[in-house]
Protein backbone atom coordinates (compact mmCIF):
# COMPACT_ATOMS: atom_id res chain seq x y z
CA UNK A 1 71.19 41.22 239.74
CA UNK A 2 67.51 41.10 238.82
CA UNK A 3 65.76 37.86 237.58
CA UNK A 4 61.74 37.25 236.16
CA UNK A 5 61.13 33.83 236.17
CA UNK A 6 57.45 31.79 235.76
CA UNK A 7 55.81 28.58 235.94
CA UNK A 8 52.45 26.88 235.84
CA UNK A 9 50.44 24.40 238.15
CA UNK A 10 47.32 23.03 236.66
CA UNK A 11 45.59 22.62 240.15
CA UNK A 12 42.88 20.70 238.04
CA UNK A 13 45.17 17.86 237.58
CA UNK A 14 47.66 18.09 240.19
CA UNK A 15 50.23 18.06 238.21
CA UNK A 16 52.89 21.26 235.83
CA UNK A 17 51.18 22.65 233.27
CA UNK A 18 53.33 21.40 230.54
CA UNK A 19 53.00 22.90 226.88
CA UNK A 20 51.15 26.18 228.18
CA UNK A 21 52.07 29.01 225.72
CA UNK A 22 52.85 32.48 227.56
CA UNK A 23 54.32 35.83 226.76
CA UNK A 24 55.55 38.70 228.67
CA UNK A 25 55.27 42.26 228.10
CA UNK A 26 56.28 45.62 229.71
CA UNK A 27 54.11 47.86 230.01
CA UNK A 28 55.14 51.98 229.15
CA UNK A 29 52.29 54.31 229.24
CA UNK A 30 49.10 52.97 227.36
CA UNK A 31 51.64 51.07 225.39
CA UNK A 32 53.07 47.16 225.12
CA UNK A 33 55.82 46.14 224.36
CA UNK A 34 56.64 41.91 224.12
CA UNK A 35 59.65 41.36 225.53
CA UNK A 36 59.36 37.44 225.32
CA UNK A 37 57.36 34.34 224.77
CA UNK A 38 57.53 30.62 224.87
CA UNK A 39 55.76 27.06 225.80
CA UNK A 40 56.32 25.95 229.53
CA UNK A 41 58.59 22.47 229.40
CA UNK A 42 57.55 19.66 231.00
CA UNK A 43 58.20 21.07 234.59
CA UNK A 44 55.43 23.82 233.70
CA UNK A 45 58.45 26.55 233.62
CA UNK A 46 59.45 28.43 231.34
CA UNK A 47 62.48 27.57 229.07
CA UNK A 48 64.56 30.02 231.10
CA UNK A 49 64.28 33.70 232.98
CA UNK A 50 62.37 36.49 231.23
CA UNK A 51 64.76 38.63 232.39
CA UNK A 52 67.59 38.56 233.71
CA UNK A 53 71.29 41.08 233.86
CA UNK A 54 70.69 44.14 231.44
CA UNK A 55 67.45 42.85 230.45
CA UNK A 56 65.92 43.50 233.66
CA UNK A 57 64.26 46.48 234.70
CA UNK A 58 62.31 47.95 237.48
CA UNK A 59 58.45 48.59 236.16
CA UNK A 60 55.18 47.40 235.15
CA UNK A 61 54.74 44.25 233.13
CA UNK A 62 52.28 42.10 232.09
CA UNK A 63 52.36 37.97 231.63
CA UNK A 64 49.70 36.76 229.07
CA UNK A 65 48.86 32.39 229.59
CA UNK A 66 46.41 30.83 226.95
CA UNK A 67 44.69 29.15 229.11
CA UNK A 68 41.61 27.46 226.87
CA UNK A 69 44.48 26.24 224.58
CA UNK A 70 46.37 24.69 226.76
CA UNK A 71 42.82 22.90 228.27
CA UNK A 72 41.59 21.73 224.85
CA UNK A 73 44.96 20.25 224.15
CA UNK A 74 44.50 18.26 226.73
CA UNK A 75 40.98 17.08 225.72
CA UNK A 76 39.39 18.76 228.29
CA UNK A 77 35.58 19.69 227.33
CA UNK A 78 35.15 23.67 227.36
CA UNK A 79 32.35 25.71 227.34
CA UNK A 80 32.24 28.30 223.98
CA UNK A 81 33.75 30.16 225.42
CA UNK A 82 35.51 29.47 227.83
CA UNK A 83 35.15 30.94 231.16
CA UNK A 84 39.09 31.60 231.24
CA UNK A 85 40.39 31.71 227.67
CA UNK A 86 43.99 34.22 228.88
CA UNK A 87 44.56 35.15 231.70
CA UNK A 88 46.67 38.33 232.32
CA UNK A 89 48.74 39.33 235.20
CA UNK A 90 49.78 42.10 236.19
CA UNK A 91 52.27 43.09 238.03
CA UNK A 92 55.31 45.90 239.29
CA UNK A 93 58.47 44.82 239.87
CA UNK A 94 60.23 48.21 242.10
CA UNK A 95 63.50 46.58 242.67
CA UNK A 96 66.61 45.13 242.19
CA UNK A 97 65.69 41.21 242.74
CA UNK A 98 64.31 37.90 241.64
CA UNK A 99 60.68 37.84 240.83
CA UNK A 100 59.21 34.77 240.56
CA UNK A 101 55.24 34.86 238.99
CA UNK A 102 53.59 31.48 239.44
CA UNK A 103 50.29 30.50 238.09
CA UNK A 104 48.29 28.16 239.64
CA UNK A 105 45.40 27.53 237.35
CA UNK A 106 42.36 25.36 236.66
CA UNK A 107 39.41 26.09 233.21
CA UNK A 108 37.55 27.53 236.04
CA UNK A 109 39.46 29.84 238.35
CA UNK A 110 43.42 30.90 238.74
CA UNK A 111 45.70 32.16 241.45
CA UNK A 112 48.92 33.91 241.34
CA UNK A 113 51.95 35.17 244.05
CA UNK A 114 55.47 36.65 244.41
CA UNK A 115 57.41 33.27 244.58
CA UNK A 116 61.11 32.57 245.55
């Protein structure tokens, strides 16, 4: 059975981006559609899976982070604006599976992967 599941390291600090807002949408044509959103917890996951059982389907989605947000809640000094204010992914998911979309992520510069 399919799962979607996130989470954020704020390489910056070297530690889980706690309290980052996020929200995931599929993609269908030109169109999107939000299918969820949420605050990471303390762990810099989310809550619980995006998707999961009938929820899940093959396709192209889209996971939205506000980055600058979650920087200036922290008290960290950002330019106007900020080099990274969201940052998008974007990704396919073709099969039956779990999916796991990481962020890794710093005001300056983010990475991303098909976790475990």
């Amino acid at each position: 059975m399919g799962r979607l599941s996130t989470h954020v390291l704020d390489t910056s600090r070297g530690r889980p981006g706690a309290g980052m807002a996020f929200a995931l949408y599929r993609v269908e044509g030109e169109a999107r559609v939000k299918l969820a959103e949420g605050v990471t917890n303390e762990d810099g996951r989310a809550p619980k899976p995006l998707l999961e059982g009938e929820a899940f389907r093959p396709g192209r989605y889209m996971l939205v982070f506000r980055v600058a947000a979650y920087f200036r809640a922290l008290g960290v000094a950002l330019p106007d604006p900020p080099f990274l204010d969201e940052v998008t992914l974007c990704f396919g998911m073709a099969e039956d599976g779990h999916y796991h979309v990481p962020l890794l992520v710093s005001p300056f510069g983010y990475t991303t992967y098909r976790g475990s």
